[in-house]
PDB file of N, CA and C in Angstrom:
ATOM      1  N   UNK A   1      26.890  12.410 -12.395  1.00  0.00           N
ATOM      2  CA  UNK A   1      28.189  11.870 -12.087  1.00  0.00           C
ATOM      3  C   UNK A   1      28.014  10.648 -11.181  1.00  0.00           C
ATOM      4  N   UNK A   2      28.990   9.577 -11.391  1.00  0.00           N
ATOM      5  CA  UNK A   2      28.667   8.150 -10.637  1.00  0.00           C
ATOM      6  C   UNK A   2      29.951   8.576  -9.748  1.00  0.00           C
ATOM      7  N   UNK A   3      29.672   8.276  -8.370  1.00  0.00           N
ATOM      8  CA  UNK A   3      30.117   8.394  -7.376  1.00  0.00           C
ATOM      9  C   UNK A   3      30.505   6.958  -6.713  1.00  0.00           C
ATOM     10  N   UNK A   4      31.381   6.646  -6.474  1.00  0.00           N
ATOM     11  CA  UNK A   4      31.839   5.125  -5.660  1.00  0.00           C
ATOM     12  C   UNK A   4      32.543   5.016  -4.866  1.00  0.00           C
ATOM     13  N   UNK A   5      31.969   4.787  -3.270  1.00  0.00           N
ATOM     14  CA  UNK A   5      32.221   5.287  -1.885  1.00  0.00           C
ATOM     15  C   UNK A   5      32.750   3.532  -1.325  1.00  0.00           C
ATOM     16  N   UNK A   6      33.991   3.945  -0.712  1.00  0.00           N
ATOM     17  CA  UNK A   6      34.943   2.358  -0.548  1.00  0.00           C
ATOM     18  C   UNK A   6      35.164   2.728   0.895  1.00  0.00           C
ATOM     19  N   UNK A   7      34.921   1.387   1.553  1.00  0.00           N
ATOM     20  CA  UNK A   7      35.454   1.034   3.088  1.00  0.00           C
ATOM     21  C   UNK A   7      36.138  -0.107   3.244  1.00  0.00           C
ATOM     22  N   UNK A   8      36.450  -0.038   4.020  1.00  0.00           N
ATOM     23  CA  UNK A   8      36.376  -1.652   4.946  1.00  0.00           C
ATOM     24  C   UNK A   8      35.650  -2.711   4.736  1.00  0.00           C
ATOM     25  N   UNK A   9      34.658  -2.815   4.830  1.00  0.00           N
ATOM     26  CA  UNK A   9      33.945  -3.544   5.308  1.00  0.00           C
ATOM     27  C   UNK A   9      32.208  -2.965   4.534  1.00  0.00           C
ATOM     28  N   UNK A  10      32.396  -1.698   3.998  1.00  0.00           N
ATOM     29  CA  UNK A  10      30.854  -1.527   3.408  1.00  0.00           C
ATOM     30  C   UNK A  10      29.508  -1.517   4.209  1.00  0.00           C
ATOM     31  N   UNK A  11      30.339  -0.972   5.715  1.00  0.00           N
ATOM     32  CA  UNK A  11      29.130  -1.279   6.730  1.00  0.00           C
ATOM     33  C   UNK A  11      28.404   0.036   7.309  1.00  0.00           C
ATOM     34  N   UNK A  12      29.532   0.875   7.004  1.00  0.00           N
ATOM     35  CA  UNK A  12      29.317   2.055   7.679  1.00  0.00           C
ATOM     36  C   UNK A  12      29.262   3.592   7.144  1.00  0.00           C
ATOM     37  N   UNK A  13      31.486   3.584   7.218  1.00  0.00           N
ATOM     38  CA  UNK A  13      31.772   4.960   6.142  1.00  0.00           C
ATOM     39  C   UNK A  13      30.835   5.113   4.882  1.00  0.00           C
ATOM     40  N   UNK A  14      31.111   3.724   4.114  1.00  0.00           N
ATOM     41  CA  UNK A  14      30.346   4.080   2.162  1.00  0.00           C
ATOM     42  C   UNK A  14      29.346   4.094   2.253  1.00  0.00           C
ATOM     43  N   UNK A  15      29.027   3.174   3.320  1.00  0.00           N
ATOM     44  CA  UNK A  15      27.599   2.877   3.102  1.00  0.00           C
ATOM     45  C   UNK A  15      26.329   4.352   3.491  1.00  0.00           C
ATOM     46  N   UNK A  16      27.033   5.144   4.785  1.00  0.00           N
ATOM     47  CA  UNK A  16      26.323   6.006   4.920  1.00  0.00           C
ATOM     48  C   UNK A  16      26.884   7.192   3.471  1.00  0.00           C
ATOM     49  N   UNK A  17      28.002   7.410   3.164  1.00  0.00           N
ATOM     50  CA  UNK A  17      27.782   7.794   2.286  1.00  0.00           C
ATOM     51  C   UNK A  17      27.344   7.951   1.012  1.00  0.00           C
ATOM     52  N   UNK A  18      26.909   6.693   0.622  1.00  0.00           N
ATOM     53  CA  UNK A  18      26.185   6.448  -0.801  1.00  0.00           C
ATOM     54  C   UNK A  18      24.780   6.766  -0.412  1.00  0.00           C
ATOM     55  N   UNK A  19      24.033   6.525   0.607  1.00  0.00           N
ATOM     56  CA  UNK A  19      22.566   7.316   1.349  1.00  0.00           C
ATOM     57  C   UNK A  19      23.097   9.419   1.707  1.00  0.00           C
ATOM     58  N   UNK A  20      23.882   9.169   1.757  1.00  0.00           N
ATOM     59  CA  UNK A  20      23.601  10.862   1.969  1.00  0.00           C
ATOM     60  C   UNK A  20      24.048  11.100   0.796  1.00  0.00           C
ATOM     61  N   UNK A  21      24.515  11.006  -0.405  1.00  0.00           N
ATOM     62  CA  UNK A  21      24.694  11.800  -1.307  1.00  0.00           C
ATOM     63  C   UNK A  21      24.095  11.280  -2.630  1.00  0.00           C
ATOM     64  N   UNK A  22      22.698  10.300  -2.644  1.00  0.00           N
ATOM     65  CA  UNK A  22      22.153   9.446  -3.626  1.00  0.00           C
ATOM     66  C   UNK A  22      21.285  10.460  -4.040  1.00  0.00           C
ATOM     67  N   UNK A  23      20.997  11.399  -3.363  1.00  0.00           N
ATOM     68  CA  UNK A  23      19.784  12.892  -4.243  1.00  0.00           C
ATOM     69  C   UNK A  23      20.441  13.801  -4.855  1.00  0.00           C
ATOM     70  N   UNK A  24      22.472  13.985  -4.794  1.00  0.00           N
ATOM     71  CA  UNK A  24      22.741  14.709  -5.711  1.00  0.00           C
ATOM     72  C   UNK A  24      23.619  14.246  -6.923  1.00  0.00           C
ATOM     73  N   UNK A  25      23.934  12.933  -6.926  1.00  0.00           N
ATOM     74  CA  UNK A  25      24.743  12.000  -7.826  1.00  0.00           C
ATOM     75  C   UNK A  25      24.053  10.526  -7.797  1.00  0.00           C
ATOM     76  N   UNK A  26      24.445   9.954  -9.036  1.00  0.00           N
ATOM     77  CA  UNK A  26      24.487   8.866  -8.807  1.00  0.00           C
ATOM     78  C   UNK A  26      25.373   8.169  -7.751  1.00  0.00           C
ATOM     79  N   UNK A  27      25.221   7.320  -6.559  1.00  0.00           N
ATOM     80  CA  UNK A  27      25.799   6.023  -6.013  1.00  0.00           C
ATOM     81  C   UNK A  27      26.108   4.834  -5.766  1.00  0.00           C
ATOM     82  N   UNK A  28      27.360   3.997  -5.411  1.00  0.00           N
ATOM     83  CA  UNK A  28      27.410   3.180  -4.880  1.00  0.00           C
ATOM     84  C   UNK A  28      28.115   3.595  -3.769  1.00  0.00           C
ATOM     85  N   UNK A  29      28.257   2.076  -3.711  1.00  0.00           N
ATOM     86  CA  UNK A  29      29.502   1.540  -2.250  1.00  0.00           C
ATOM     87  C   UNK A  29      29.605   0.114  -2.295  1.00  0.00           C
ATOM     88  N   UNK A  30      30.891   0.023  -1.985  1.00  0.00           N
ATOM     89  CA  UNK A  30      31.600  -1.013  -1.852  1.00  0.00           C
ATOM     90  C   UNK A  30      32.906  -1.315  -0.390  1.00  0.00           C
ATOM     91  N   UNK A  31      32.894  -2.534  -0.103  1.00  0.00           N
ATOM     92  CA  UNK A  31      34.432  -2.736   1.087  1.00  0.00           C
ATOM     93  C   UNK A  31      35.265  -3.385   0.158  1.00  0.00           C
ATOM     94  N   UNK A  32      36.273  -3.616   0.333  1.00  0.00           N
ATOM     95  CA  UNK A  32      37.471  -4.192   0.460  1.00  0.00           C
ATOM     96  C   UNK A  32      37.712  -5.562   1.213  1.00  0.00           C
ATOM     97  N   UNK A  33      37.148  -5.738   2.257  1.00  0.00           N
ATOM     98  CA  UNK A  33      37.515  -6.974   3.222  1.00  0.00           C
ATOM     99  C   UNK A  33      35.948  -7.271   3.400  1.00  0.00           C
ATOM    100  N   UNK A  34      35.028  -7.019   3.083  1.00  0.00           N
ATOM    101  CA  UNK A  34      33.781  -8.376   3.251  1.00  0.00           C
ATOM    102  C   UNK A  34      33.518  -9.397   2.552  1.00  0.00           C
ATOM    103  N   UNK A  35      32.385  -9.824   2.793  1.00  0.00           N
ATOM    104  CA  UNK A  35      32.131 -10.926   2.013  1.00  0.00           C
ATOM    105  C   UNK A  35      31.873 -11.063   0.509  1.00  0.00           C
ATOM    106  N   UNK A  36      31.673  -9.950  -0.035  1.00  0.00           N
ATOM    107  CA  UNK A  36      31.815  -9.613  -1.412  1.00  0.00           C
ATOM    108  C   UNK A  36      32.527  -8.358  -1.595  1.00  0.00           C
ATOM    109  N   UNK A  37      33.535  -8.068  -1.472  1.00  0.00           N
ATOM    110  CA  UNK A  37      34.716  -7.084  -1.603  1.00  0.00           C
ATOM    111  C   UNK A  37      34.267  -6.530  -3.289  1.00  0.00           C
ATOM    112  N   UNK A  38      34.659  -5.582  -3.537  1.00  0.00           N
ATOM    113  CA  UNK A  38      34.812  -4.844  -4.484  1.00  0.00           C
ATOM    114  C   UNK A  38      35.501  -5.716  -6.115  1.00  0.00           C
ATOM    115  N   UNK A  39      34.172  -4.940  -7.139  1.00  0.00           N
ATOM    116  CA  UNK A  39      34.569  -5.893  -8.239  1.00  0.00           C
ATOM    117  C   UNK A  39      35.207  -5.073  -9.435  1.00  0.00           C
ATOM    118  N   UNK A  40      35.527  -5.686 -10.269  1.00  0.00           N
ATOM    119  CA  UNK A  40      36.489  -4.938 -11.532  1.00  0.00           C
ATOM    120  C   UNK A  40      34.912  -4.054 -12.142  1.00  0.00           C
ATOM    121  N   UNK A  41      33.962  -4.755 -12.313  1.00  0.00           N
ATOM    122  CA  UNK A  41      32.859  -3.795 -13.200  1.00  0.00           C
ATOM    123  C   UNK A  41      32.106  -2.811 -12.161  1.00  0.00           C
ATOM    124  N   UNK A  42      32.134  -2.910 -10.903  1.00  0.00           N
ATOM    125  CA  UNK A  42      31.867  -1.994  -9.531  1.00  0.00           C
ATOM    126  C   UNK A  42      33.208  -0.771 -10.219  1.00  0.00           C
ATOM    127  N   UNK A  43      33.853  -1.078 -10.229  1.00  0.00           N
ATOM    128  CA  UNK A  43      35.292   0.035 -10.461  1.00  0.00           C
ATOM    129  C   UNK A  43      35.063   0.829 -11.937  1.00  0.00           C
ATOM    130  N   UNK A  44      34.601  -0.133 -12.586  1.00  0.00           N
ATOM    131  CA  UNK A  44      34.710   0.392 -13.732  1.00  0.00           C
ATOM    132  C   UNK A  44      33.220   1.678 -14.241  1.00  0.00           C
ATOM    133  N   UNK A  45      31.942   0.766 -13.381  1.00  0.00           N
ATOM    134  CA  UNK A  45      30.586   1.509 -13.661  1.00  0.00           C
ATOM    135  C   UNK A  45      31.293   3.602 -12.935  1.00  0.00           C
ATOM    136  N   UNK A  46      32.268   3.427 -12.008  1.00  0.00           N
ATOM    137  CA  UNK A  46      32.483   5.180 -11.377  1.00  0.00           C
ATOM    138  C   UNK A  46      32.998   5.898 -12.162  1.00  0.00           C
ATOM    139  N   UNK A  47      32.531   7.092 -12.296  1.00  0.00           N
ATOM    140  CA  UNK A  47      33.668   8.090 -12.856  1.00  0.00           C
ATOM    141  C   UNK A  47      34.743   8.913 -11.674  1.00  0.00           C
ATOM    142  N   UNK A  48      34.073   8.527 -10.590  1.00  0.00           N
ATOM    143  CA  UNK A  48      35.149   8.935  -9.170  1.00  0.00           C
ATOM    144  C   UNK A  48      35.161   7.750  -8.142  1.00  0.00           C
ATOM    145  N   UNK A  49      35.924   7.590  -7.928  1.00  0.00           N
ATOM    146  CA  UNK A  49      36.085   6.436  -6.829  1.00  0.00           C
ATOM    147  C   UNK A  49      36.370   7.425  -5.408  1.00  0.00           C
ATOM    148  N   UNK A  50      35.678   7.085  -4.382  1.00  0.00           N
ATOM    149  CA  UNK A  50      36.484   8.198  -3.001  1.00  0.00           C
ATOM    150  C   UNK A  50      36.580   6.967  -1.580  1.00  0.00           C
ATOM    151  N   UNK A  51      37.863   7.191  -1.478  1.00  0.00           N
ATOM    152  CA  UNK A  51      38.037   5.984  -0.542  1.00  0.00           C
ATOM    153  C   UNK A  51      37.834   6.599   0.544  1.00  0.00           C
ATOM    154  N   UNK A  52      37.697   6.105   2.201  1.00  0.00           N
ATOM    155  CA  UNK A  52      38.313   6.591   3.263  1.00  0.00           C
ATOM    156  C   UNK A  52      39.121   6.561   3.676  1.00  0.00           C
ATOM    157  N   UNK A  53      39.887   5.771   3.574  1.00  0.00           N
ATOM    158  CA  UNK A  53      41.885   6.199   3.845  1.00  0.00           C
ATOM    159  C   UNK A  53      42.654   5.715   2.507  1.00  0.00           C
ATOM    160  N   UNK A  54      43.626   6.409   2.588  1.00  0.00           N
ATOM    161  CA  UNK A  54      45.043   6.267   1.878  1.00  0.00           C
ATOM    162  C   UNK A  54      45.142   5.062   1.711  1.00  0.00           C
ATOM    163  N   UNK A  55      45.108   4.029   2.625  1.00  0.00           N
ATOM    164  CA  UNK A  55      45.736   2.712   2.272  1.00  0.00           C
ATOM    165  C   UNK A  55      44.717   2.058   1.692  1.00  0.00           C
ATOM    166  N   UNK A  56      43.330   2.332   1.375  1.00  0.00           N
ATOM    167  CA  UNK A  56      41.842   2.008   0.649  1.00  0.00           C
ATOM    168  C   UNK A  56      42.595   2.132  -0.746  1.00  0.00           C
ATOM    169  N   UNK A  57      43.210   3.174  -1.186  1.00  0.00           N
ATOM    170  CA  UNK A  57      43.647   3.603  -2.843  1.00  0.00           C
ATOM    171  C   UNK A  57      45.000   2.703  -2.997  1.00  0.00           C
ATOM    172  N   UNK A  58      45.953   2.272  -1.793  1.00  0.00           N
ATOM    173  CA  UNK A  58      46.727   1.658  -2.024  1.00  0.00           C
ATOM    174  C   UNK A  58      46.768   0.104  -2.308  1.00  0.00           C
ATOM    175  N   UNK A  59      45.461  -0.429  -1.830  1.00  0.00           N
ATOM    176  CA  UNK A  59      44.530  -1.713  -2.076  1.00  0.00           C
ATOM    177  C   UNK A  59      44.118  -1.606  -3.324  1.00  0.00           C
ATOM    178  N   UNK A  60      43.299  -0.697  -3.813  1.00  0.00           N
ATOM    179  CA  UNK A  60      42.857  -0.672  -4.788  1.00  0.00           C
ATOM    180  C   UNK A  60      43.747  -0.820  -6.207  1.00  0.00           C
ATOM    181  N   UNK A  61      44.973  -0.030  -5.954  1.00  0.00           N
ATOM    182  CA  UNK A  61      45.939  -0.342  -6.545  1.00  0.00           C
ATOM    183  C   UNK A  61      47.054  -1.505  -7.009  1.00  0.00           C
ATOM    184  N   UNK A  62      46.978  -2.429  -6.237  1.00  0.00           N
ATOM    185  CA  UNK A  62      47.247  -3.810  -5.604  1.00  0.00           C
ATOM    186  C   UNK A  62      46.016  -4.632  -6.445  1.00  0.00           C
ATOM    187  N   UNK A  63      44.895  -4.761  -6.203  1.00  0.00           N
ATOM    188  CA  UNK A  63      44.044  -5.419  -6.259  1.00  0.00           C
ATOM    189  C   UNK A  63      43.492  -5.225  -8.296  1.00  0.00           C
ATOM    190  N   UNK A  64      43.467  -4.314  -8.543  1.00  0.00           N
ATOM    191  CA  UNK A  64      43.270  -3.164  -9.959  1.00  0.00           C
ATOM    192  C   UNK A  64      44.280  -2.614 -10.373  1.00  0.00           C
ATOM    193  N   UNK A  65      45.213  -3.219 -10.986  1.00  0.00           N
ATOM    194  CA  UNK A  65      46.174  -1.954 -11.772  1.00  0.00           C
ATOM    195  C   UNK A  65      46.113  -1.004 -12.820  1.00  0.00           C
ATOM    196  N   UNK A  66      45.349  -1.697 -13.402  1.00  0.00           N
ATOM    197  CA  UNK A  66      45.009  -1.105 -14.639  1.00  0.00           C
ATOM    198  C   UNK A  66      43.863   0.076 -14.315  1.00  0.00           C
ATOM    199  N   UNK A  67      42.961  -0.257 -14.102  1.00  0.00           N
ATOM    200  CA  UNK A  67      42.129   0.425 -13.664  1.00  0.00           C
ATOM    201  C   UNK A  67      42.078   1.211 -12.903  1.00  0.00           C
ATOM    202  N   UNK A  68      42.701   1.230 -11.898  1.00  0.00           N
ATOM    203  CA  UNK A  68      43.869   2.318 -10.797  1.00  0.00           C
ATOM    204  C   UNK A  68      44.525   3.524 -11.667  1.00  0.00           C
ATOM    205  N   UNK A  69      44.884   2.721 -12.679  1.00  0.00           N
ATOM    206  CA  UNK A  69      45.345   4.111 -13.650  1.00  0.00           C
ATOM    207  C   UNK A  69      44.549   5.026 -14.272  1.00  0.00           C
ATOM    208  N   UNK A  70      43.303   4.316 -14.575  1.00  0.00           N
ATOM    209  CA  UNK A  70      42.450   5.320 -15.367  1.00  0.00           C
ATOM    210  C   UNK A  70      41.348   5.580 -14.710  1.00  0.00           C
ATOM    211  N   UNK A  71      41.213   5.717 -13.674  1.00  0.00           N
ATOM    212  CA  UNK A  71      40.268   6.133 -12.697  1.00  0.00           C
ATOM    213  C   UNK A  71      40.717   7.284 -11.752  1.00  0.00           C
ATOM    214  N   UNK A  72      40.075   8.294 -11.108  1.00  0.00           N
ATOM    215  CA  UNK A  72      40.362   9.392 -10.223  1.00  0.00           C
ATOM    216  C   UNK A  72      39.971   8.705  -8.581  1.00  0.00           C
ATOM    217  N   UNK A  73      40.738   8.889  -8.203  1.00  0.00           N
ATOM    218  CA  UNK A  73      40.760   7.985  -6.738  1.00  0.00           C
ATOM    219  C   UNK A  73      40.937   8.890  -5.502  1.00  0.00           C
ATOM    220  N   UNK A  74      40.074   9.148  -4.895  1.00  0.00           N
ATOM    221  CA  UNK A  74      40.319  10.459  -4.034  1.00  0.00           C
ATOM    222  C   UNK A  74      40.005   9.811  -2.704  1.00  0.00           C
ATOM    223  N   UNK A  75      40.912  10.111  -1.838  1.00  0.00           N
ATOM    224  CA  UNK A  75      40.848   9.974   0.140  1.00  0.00           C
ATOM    225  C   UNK A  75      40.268  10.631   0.748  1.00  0.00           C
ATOM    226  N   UNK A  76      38.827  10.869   1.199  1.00  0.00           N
ATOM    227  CA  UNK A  76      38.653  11.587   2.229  1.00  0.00           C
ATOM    228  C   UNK A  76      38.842  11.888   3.688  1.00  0.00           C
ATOM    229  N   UNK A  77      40.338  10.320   4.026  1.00  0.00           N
ATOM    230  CA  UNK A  77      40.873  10.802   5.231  1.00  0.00           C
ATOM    231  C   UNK A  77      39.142  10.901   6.369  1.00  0.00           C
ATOM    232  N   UNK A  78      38.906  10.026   6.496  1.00  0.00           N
ATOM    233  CA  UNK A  78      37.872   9.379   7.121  1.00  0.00           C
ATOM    234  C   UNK A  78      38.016   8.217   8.094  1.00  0.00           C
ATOM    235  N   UNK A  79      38.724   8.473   9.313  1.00  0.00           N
ATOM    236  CA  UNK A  79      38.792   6.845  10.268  1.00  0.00           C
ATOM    237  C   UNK A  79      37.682   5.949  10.553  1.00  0.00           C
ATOM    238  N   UNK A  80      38.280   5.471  10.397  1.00  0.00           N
ATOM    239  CA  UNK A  80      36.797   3.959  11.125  1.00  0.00           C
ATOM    240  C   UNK A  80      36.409   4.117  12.620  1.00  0.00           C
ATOM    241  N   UNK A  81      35.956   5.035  13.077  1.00  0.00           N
ATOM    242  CA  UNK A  81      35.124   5.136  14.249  1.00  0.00           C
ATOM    243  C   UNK A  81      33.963   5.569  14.344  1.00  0.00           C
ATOM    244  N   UNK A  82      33.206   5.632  13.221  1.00  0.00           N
ATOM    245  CA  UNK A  82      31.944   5.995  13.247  1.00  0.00           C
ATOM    246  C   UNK A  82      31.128   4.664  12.905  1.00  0.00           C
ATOM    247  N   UNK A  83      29.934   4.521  13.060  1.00  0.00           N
ATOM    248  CA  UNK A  83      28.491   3.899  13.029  1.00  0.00           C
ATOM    249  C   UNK A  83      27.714   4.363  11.578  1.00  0.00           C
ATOM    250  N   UNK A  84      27.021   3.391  11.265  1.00  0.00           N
ATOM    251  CA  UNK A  84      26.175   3.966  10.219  1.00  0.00           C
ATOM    252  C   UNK A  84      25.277   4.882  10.564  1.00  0.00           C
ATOM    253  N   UNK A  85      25.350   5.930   9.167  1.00  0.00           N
ATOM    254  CA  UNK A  85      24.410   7.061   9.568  1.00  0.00           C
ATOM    255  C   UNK A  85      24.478   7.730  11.051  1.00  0.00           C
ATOM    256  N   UNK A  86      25.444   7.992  11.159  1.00  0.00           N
ATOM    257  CA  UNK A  86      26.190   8.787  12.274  1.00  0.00           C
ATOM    258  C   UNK A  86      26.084   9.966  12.195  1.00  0.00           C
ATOM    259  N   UNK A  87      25.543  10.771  13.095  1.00  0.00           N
ATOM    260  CA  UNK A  87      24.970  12.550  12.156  1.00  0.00           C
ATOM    261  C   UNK A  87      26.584  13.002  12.031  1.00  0.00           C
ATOM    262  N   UNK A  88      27.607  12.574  12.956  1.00  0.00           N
ATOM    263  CA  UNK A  88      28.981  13.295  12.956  1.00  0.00           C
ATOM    264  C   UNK A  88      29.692  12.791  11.579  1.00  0.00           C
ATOM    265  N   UNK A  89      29.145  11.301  10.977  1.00  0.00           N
ATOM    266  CA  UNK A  89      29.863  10.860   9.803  1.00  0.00           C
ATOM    267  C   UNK A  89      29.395  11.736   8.186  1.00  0.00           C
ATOM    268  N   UNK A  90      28.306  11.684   8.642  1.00  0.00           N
ATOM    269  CA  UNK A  90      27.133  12.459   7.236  1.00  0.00           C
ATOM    270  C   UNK A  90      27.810  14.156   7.516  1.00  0.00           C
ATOM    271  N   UNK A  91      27.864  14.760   8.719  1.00  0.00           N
ATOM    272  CA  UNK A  91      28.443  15.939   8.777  1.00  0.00           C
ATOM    273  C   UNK A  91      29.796  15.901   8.439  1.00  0.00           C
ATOM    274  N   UNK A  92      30.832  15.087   8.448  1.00  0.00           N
ATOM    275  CA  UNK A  92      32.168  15.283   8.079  1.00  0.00           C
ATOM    276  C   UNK A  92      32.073  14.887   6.179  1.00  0.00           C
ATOM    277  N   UNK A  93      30.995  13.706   6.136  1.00  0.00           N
ATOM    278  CA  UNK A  93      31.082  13.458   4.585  1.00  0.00           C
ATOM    279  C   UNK A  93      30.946  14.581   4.023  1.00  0.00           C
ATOM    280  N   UNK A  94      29.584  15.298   3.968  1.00  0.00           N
ATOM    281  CA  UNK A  94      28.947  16.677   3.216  1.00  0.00           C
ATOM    282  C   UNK A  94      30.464  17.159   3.387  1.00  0.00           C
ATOM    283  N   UNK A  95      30.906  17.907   4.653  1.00  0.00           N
ATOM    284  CA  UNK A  95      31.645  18.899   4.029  1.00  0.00           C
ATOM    285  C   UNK A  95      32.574  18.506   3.387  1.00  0.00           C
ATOM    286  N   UNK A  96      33.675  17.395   3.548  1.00  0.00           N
ATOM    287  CA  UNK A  96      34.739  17.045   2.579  1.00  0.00           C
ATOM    288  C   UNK A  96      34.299  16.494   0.579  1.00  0.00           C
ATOM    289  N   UNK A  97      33.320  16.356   0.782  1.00  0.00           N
ATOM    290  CA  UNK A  97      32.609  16.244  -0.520  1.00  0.00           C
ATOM    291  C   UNK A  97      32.069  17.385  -0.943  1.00  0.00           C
ATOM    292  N   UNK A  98      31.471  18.814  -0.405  1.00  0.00           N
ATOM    293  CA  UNK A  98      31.170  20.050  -0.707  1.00  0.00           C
ATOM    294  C   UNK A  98      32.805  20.567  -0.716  1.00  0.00           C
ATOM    295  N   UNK A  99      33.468  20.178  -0.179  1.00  0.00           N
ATOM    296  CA  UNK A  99      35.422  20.866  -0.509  1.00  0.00           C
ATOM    297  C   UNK A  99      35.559  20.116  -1.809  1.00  0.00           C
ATOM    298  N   UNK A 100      35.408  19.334  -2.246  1.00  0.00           N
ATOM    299  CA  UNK A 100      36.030  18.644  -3.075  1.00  0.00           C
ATOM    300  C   UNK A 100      35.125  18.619  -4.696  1.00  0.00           C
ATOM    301  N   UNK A 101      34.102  19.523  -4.291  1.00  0.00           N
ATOM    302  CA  UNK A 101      33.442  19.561  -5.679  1.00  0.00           C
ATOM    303  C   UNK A 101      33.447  20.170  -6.658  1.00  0.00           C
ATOM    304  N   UNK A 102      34.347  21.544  -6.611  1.00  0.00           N
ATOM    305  CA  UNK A 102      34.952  21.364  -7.936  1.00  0.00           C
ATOM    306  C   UNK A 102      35.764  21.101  -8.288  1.00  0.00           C
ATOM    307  N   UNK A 103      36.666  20.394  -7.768  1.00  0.00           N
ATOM    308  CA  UNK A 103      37.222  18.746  -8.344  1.00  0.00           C
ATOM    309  C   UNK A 103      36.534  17.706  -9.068  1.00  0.00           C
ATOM    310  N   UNK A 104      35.866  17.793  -8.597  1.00  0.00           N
ATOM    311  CA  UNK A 104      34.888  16.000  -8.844  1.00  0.00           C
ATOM    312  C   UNK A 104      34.058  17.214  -9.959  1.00  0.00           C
ATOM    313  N   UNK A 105      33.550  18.294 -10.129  1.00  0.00           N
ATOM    314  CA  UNK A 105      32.572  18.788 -11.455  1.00  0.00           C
ATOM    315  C   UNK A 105      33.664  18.900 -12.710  1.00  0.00           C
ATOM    316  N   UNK A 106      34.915  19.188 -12.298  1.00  0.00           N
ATOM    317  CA  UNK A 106      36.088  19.754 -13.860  1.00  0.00           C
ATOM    318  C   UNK A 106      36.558  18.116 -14.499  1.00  0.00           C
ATOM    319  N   UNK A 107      35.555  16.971 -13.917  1.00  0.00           N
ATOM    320  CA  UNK A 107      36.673  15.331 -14.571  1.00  0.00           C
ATOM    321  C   UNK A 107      36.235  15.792 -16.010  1.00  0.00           C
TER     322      UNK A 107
END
């Protein structure tokens, strides 16, 4: 399963999450507001997109309409106060991604 982990900025949240979960799925990651923000074939290569906030899917939506529609777009409700590879960020990722997996196994 291709997995595609969205931030801000691609510095931190996705980024540590596409390293902690690259031994049981395929990954990326992508931001929204850097210098190369998120692309239509980045969107299109996922079969799950997982943002860290609500307003990440509401961008995405804005930015992708079409593709917004036929894609599964999930929030893990993740704030921007963590650091890369943060043992507290990798510990909140695992478990909201171990909650959410059989979701993400029944697409």
């Amino acid at each position: 399963m291709k997995l595609l982990f969205i931030c801000n900025q691609n510095q931190n949240r996705s980024k540590t999450a596409e390293e902690a979960f690259k031994d049981r799925f395929y990954t990326k990651s992508a931001g929204l507001y850097n210098d190369k923000p998120i692309t239509e074939k980045q969107l299109a290569w996922a079969d799950i997109v997982l943002v860290m906030e609500e307003e990440q899917r509401y961008e995405l939506s804005k930015r992708f309409p079409k593709q917004y529609m036929q894609k599964r777009i999930i929030s893990l409700d993740v704030p921007d106060i963590y650091h890369y590879n943060q043992p507290e960020l990798i510990e909140i990722l695992k478990r909201k991604v171990d909650e959410l997996l059989p979701i993400l196994t029944t697409h």
